[in-house]
PDB file of N, CA and C in Angstrom:
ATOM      1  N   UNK A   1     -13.595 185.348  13.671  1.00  0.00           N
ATOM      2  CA  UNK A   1     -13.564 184.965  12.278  1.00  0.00           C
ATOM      3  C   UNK A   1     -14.390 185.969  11.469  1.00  0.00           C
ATOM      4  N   UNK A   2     -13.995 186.467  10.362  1.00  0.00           N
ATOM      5  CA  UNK A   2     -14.800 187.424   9.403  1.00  0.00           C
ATOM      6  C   UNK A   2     -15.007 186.686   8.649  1.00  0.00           C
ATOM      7  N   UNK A   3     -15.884 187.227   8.107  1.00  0.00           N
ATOM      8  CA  UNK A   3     -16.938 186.882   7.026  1.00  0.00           C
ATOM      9  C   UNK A   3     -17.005 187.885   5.676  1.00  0.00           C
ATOM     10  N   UNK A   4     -16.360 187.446   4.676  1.00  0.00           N
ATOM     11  CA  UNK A   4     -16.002 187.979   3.038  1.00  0.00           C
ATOM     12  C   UNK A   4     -16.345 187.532   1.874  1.00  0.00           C
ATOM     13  N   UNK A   5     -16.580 187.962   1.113  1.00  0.00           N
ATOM     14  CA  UNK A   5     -16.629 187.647  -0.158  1.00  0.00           C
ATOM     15  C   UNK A   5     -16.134 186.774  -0.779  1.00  0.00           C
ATOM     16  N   UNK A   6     -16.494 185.681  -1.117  1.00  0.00           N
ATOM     17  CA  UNK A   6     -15.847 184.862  -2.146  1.00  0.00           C
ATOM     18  C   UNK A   6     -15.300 185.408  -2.957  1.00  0.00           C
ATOM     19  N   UNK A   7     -14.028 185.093  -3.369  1.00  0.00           N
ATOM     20  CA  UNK A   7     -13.365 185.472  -4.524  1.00  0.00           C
ATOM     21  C   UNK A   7     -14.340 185.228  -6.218  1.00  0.00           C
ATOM     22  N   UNK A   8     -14.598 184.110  -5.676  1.00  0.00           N
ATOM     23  CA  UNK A   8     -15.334 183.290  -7.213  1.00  0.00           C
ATOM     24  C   UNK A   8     -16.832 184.287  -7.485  1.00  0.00           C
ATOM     25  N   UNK A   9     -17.340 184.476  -6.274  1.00  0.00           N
ATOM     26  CA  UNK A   9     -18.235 185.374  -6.336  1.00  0.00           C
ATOM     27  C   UNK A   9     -18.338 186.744  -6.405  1.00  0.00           C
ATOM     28  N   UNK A  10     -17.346 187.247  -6.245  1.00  0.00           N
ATOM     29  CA  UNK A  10     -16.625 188.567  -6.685  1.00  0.00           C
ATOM     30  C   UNK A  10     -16.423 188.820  -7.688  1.00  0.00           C
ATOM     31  N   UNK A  11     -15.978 187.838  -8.539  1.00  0.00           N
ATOM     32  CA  UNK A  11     -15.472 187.834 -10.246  1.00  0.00           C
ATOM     33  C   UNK A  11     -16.667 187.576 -10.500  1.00  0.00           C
ATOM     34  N   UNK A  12     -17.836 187.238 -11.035  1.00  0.00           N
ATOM     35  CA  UNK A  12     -18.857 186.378 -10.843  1.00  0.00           C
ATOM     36  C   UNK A  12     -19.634 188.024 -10.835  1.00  0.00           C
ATOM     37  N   UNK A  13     -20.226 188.475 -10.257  1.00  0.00           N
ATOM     38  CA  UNK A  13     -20.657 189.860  -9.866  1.00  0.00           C
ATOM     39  C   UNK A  13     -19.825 191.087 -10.542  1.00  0.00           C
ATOM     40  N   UNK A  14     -18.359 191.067 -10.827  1.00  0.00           N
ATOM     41  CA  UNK A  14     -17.620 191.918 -11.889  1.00  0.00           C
ATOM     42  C   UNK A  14     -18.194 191.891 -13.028  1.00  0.00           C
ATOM     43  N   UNK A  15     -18.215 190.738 -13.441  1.00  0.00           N
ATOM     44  CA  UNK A  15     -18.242 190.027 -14.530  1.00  0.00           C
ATOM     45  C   UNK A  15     -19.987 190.178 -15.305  1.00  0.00           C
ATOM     46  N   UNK A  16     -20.616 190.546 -14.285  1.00  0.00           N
ATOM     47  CA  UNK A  16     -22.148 191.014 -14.719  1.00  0.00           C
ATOM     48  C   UNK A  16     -22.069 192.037 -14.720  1.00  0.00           C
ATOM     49  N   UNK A  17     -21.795 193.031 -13.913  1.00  0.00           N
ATOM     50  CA  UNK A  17     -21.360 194.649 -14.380  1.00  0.00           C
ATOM     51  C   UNK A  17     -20.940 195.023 -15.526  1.00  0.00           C
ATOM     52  N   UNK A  18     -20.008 194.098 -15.993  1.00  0.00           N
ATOM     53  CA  UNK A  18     -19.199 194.447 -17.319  1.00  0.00           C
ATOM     54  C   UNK A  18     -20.292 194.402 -18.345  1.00  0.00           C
ATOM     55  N   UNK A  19     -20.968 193.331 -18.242  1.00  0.00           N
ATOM     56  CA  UNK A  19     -22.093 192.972 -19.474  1.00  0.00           C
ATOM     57  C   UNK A  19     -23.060 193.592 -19.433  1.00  0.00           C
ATOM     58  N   UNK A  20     -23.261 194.184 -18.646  1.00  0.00           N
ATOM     59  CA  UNK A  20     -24.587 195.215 -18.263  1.00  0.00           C
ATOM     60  C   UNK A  20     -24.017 196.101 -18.881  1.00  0.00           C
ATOM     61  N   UNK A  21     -22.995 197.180 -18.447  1.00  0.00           N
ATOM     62  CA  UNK A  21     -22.208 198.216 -18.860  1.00  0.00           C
ATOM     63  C   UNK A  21     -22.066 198.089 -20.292  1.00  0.00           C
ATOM     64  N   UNK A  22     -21.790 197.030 -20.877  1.00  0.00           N
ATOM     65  CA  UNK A  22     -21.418 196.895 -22.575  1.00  0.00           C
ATOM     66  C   UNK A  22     -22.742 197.202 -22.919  1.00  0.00           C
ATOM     67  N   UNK A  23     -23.558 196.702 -22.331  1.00  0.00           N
ATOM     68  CA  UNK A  23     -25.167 196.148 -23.451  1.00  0.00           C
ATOM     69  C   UNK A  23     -26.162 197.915 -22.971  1.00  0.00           C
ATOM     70  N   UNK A  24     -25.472 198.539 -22.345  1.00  0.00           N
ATOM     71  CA  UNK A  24     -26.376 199.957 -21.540  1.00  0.00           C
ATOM     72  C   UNK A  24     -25.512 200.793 -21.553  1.00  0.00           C
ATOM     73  N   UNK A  25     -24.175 200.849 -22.661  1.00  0.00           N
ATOM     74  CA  UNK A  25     -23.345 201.927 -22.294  1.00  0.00           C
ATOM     75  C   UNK A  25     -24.191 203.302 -23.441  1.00  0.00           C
ATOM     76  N   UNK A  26     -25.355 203.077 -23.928  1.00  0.00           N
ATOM     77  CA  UNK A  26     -25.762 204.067 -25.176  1.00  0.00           C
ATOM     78  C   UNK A  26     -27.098 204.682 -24.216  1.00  0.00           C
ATOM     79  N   UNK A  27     -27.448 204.052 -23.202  1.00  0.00           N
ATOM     80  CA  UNK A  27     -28.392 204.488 -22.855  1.00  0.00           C
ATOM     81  C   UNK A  27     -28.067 206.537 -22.073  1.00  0.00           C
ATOM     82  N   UNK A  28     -29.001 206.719 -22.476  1.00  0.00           N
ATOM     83  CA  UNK A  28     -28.952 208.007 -21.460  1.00  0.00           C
ATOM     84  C   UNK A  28     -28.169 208.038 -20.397  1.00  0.00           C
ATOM     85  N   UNK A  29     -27.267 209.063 -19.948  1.00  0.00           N
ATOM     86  CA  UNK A  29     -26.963 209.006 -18.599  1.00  0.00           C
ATOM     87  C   UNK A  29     -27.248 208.654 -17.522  1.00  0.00           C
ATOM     88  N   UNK A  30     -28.825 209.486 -17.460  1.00  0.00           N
ATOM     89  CA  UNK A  30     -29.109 209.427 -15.994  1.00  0.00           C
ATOM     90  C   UNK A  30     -29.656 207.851 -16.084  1.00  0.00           C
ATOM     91  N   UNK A  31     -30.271 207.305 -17.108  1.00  0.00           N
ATOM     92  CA  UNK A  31     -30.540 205.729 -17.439  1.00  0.00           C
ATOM     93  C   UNK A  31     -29.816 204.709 -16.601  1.00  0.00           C
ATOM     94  N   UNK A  32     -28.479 205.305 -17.323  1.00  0.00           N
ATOM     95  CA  UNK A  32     -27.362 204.124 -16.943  1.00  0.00           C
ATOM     96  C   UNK A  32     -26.843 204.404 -15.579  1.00  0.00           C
ATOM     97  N   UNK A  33     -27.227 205.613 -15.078  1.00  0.00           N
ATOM     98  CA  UNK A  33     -26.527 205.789 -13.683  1.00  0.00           C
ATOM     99  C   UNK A  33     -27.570 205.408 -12.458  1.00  0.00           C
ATOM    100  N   UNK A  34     -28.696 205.346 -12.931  1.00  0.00           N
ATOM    101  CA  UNK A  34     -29.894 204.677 -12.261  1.00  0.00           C
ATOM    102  C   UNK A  34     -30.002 203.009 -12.234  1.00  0.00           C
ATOM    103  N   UNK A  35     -29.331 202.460 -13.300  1.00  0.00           N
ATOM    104  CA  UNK A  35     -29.814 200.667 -13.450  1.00  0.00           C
ATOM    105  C   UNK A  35     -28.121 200.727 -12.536  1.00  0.00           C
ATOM    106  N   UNK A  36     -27.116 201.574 -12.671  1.00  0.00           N
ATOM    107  CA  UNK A  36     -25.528 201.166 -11.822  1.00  0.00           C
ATOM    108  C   UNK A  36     -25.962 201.036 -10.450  1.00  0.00           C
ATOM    109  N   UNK A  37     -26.420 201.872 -10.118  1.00  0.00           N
ATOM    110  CA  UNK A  37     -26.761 202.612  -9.174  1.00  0.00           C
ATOM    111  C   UNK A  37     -27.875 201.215  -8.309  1.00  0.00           C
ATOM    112  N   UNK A  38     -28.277 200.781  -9.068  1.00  0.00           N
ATOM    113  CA  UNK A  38     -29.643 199.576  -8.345  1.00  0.00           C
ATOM    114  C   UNK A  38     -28.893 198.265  -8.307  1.00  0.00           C
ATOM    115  N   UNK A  39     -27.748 197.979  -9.146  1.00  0.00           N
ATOM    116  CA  UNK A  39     -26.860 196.960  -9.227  1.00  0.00           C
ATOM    117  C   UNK A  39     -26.364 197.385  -8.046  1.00  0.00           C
ATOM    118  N   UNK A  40     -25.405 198.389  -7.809  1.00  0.00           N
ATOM    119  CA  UNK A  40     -24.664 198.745  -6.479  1.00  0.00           C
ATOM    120  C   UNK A  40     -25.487 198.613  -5.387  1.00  0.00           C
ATOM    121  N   UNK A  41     -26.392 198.916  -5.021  1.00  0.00           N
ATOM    122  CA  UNK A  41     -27.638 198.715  -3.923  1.00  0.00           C
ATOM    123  C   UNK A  41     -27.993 197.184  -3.877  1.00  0.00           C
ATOM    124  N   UNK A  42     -27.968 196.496  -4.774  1.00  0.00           N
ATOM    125  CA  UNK A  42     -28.143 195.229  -4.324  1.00  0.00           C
ATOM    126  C   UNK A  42     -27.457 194.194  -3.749  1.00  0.00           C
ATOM    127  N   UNK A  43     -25.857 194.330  -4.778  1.00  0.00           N
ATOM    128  CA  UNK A  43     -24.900 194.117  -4.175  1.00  0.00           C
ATOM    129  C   UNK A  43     -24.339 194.430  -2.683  1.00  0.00           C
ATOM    130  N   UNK A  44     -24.836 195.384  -2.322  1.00  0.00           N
ATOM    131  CA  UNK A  44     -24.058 195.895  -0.923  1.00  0.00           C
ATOM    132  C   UNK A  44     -25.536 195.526   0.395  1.00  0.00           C
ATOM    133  N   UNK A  45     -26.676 194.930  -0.368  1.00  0.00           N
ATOM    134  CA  UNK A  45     -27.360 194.454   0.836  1.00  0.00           C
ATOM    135  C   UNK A  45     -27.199 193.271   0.660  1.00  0.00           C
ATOM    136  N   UNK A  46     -27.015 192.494  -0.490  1.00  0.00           N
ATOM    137  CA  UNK A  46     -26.876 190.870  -0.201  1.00  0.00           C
ATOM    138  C   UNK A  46     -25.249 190.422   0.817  1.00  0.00           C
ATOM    139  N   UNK A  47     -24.290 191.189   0.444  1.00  0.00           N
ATOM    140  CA  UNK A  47     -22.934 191.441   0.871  1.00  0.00           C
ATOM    141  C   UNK A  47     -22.632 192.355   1.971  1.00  0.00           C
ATOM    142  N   UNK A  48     -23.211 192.636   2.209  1.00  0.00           N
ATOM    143  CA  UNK A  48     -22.686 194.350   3.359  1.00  0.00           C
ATOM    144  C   UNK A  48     -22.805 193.487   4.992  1.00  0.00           C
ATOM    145  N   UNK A  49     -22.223 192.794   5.137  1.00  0.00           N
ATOM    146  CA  UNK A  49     -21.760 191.875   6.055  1.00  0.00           C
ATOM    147  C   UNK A  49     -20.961 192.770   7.153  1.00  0.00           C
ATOM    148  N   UNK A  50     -20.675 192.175   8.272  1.00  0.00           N
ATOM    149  CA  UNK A  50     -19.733 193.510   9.178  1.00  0.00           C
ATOM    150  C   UNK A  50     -18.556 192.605   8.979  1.00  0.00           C
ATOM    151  N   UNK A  51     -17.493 193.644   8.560  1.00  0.00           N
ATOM    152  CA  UNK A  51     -16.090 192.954   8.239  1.00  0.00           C
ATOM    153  C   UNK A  51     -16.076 192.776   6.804  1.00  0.00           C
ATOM    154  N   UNK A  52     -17.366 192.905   5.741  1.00  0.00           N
ATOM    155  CA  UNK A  52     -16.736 192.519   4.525  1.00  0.00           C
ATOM    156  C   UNK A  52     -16.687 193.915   3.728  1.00  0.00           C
ATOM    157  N   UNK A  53     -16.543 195.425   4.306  1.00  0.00           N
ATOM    158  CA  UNK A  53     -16.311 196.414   3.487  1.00  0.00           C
ATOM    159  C   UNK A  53     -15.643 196.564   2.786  1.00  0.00           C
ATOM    160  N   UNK A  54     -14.235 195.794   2.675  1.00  0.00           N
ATOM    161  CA  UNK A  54     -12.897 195.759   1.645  1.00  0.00           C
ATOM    162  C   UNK A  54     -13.773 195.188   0.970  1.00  0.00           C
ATOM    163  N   UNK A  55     -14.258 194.715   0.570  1.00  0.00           N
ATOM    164  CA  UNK A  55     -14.352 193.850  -0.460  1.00  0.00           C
ATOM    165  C   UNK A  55     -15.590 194.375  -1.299  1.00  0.00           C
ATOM    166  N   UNK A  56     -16.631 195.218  -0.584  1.00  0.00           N
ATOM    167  CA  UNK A  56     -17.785 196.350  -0.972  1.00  0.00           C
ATOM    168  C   UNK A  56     -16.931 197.168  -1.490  1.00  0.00           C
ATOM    169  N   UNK A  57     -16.195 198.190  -0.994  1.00  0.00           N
ATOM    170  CA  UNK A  57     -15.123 198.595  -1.687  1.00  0.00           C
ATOM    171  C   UNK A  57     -14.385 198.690  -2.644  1.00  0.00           C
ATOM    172  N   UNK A  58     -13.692 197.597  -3.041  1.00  0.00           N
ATOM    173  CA  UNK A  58     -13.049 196.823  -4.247  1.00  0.00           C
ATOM    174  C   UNK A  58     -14.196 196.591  -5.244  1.00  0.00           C
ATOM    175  N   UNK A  59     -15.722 196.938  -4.659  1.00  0.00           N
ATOM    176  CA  UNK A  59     -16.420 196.207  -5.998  1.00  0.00           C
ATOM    177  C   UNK A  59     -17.124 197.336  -6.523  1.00  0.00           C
ATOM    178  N   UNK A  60     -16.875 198.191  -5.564  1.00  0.00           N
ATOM    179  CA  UNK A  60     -17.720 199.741  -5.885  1.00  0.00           C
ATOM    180  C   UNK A  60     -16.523 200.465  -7.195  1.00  0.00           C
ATOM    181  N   UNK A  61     -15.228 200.236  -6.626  1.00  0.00           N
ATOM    182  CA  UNK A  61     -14.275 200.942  -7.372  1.00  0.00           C
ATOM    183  C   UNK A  61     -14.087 200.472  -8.682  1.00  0.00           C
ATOM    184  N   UNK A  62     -14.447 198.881  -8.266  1.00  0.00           N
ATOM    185  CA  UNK A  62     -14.232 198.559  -9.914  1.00  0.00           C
ATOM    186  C   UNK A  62     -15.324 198.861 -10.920  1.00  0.00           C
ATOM    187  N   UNK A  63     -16.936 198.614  -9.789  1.00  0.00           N
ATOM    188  CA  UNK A  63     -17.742 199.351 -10.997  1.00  0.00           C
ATOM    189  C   UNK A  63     -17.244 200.841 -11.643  1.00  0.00           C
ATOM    190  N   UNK A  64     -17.238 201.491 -10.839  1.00  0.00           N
ATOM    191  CA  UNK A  64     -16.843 203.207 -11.479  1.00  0.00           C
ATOM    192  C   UNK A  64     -15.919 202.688 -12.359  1.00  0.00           C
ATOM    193  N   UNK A  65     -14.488 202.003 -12.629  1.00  0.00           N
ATOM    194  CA  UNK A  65     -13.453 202.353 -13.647  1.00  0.00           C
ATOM    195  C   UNK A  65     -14.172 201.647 -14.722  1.00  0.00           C
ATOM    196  N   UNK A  66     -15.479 200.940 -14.694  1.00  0.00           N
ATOM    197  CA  UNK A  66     -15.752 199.864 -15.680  1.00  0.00           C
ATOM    198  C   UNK A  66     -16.792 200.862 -16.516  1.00  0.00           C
ATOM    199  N   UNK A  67     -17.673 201.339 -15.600  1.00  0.00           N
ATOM    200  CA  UNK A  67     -18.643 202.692 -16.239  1.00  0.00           C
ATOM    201  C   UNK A  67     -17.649 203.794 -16.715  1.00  0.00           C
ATOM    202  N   UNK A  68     -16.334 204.016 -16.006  1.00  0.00           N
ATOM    203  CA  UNK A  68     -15.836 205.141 -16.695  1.00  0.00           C
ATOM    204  C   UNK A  68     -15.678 204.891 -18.398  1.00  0.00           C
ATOM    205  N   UNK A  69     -14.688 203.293 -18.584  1.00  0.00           N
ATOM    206  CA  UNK A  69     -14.450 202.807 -19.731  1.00  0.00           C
ATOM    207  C   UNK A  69     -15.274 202.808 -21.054  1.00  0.00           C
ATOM    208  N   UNK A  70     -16.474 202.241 -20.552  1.00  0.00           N
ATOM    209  CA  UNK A  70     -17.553 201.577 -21.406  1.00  0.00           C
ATOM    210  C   UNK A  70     -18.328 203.234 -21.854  1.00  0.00           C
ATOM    211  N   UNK A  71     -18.433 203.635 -20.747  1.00  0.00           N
ATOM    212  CA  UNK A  71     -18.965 205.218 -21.306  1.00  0.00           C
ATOM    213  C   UNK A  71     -17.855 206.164 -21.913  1.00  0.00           C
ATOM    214  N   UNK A  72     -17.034 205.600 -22.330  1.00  0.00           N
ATOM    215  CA  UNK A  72     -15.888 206.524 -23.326  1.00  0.00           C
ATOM    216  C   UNK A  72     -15.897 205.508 -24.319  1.00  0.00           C
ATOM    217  N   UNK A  73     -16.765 204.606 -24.533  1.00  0.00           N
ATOM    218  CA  UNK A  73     -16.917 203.717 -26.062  1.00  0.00           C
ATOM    219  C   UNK A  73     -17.781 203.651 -26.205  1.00  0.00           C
ATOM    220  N   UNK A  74     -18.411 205.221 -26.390  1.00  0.00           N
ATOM    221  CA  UNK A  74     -19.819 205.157 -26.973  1.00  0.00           C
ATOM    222  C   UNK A  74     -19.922 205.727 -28.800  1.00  0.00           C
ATOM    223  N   UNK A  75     -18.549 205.813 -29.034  1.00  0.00           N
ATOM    224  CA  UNK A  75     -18.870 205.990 -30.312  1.00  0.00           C
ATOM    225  C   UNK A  75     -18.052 207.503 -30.699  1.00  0.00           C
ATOM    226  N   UNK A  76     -17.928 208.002 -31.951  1.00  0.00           N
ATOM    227  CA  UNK A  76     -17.440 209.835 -31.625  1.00  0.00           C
ATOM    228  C   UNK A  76     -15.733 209.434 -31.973  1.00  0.00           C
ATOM    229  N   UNK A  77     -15.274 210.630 -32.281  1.00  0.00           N
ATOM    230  CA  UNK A  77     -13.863 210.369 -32.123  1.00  0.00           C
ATOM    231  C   UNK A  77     -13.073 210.519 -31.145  1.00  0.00           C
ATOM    232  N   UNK A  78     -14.146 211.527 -30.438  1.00  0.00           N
ATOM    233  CA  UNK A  78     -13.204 211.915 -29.050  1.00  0.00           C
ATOM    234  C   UNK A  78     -13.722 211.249 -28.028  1.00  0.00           C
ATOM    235  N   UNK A  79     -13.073 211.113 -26.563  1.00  0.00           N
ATOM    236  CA  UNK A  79     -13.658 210.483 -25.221  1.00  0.00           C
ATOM    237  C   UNK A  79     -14.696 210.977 -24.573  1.00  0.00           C
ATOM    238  N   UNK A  80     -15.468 210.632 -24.476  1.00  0.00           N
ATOM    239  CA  UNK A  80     -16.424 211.291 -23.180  1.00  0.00           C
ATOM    240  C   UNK A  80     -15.932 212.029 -22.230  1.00  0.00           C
ATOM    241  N   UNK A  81     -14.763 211.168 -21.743  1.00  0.00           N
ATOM    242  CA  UNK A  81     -14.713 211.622 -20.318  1.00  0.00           C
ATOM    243  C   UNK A  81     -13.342 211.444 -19.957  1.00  0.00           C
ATOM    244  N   UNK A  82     -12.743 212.758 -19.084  1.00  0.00           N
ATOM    245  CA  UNK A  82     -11.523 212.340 -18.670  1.00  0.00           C
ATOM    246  C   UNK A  82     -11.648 211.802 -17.236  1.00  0.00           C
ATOM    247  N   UNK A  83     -10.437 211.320 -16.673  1.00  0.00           N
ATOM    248  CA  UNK A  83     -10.596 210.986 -14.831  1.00  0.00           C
ATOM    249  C   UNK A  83     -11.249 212.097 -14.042  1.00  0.00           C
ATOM    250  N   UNK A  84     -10.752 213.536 -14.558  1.00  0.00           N
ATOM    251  CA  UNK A  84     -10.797 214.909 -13.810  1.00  0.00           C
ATOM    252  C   UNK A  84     -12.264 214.891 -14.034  1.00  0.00           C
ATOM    253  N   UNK A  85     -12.984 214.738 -15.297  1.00  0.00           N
ATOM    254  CA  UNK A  85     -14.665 215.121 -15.224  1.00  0.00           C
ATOM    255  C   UNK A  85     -15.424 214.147 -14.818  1.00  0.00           C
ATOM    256  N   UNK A  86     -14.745 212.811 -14.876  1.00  0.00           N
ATOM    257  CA  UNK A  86     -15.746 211.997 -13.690  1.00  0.00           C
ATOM    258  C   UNK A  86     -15.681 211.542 -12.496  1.00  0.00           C
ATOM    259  N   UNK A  87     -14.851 212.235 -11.739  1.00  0.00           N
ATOM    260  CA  UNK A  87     -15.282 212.117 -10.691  1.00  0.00           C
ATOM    261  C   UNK A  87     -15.703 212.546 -10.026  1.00  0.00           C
ATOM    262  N   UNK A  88     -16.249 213.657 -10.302  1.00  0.00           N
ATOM    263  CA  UNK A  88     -17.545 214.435  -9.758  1.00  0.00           C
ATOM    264  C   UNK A  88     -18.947 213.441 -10.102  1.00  0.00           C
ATOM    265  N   UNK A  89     -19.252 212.685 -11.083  1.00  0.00           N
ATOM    266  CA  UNK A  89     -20.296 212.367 -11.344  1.00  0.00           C
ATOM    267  C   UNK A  89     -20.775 211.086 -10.644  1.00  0.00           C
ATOM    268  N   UNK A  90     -20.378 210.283 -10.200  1.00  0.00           N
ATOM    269  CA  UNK A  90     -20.944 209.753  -8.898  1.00  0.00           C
ATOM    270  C   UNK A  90     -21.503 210.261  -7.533  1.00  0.00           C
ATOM    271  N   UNK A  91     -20.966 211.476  -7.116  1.00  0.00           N
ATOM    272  CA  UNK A  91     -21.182 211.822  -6.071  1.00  0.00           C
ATOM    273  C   UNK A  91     -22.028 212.890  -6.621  1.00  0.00           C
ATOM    274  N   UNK A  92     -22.624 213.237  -7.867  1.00  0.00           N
ATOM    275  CA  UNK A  92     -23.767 214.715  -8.263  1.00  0.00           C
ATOM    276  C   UNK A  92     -24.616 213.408  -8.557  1.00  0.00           C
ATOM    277  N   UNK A  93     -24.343 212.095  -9.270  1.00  0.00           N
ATOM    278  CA  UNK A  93     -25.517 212.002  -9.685  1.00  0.00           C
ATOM    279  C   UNK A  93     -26.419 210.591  -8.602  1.00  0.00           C
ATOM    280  N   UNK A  94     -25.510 210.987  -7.269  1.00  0.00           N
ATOM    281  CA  UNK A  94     -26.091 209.707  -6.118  1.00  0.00           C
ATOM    282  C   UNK A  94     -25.395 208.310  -6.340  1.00  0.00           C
ATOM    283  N   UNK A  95     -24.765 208.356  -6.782  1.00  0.00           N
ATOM    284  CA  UNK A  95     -24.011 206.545  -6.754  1.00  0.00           C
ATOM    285  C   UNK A  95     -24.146 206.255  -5.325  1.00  0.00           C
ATOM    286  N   UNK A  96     -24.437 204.665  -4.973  1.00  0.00           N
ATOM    287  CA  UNK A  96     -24.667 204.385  -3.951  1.00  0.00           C
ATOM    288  C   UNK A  96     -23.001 204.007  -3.399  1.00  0.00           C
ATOM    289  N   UNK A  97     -22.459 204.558  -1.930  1.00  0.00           N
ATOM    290  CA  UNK A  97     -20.934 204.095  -1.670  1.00  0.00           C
ATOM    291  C   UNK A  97     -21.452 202.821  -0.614  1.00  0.00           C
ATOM    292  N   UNK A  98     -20.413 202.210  -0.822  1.00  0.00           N
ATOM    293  CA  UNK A  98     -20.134 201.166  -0.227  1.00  0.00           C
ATOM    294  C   UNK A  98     -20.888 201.200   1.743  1.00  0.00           C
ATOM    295  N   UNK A  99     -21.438 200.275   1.528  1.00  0.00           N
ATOM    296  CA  UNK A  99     -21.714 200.456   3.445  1.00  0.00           C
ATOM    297  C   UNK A  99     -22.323 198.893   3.812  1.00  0.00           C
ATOM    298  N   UNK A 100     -21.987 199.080   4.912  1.00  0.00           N
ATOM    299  CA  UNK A 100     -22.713 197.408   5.645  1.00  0.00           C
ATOM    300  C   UNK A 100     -24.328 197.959   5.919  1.00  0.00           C
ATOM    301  N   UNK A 101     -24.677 196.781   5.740  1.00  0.00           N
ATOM    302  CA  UNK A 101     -26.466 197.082   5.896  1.00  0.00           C
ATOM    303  C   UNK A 101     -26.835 195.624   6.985  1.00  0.00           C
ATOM    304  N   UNK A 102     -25.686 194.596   7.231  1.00  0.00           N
ATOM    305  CA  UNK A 102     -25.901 193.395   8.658  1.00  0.00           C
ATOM    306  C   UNK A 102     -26.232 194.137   9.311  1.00  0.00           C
ATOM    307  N   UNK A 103     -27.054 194.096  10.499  1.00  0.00           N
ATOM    308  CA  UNK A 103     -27.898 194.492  12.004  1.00  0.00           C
ATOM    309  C   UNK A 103     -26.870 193.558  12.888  1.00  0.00           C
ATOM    310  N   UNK A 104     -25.985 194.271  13.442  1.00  0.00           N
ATOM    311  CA  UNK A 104     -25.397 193.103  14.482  1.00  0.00           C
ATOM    312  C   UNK A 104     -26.215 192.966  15.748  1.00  0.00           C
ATOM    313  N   UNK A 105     -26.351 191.663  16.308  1.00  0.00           N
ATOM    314  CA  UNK A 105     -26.509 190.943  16.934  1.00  0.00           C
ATOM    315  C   UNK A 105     -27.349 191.734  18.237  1.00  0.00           C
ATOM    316  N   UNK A 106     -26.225 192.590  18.525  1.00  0.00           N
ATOM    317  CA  UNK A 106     -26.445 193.570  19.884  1.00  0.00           C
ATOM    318  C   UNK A 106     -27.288 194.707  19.824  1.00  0.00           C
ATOM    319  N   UNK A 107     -27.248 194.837  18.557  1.00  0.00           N
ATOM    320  CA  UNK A 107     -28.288 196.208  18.409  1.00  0.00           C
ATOM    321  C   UNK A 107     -29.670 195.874  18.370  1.00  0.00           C
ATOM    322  N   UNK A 108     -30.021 194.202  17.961  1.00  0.00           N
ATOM    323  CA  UNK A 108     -31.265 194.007  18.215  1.00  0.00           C
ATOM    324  C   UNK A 108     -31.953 193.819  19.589  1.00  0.00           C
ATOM    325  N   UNK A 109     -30.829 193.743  20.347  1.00  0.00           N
ATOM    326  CA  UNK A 109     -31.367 193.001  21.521  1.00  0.00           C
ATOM    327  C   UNK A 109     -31.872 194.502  22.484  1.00  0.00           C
ATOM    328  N   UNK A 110     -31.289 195.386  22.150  1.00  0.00           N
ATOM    329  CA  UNK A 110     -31.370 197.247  23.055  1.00  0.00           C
ATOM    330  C   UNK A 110     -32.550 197.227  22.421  1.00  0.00           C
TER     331      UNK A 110
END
């Protein structure tokens, strides 16, 4: 049997990203890529279960398209950012990726 994410708690955890992202999309870059960045880290140790990476996954990807959004409504006439220039910027500026952080069972016992 695996062990996953609640759906309800999935939306639930989207759903605070988004409001974070709205209320911190003016902050400085490296600002906002540091408070994403500590959201993502928390999320993936309360969750990083063995077997629940789809779903670490699905929540990592949706943060990035939600930071991509919110940081192209910062104001200006033109976009911040196209797809092509950000996606380099998770991986220059350390975004945390998705990983299990559970200790299974067997590794404690060696």
């Amino acid at each position: 049997m695996k062990r996953r994410t609640a759906r309800k708690k999935l939306r639930a955890a989207c759903q605070r990203i988004k409001e974070w992202s709205r209320t911190n999309r003016h902050a400085r870059g490296r600002d906002f890529f540091q408070g994403l960045n500590a959201r993502l880290r928390g999320h993936y140790n309360y969750y990083g279960l063995i077997g629940n990476y789809a779903s670490l996954d699905r929540f990592y990807q949706w943060a990035i398209a939600n930071a991509f959004k919110w940081l192209n409504r910062r104001g200006g006439k033109r976009r911040s950012f196209t797809w092509k220039t950000f996606e380099g910027i998770p991986a220059r500026v350390g975004i945390a990726q998705p990983r299990i952080t559970e200790v299974s069972y067997r590794q404690t016992l060696a």
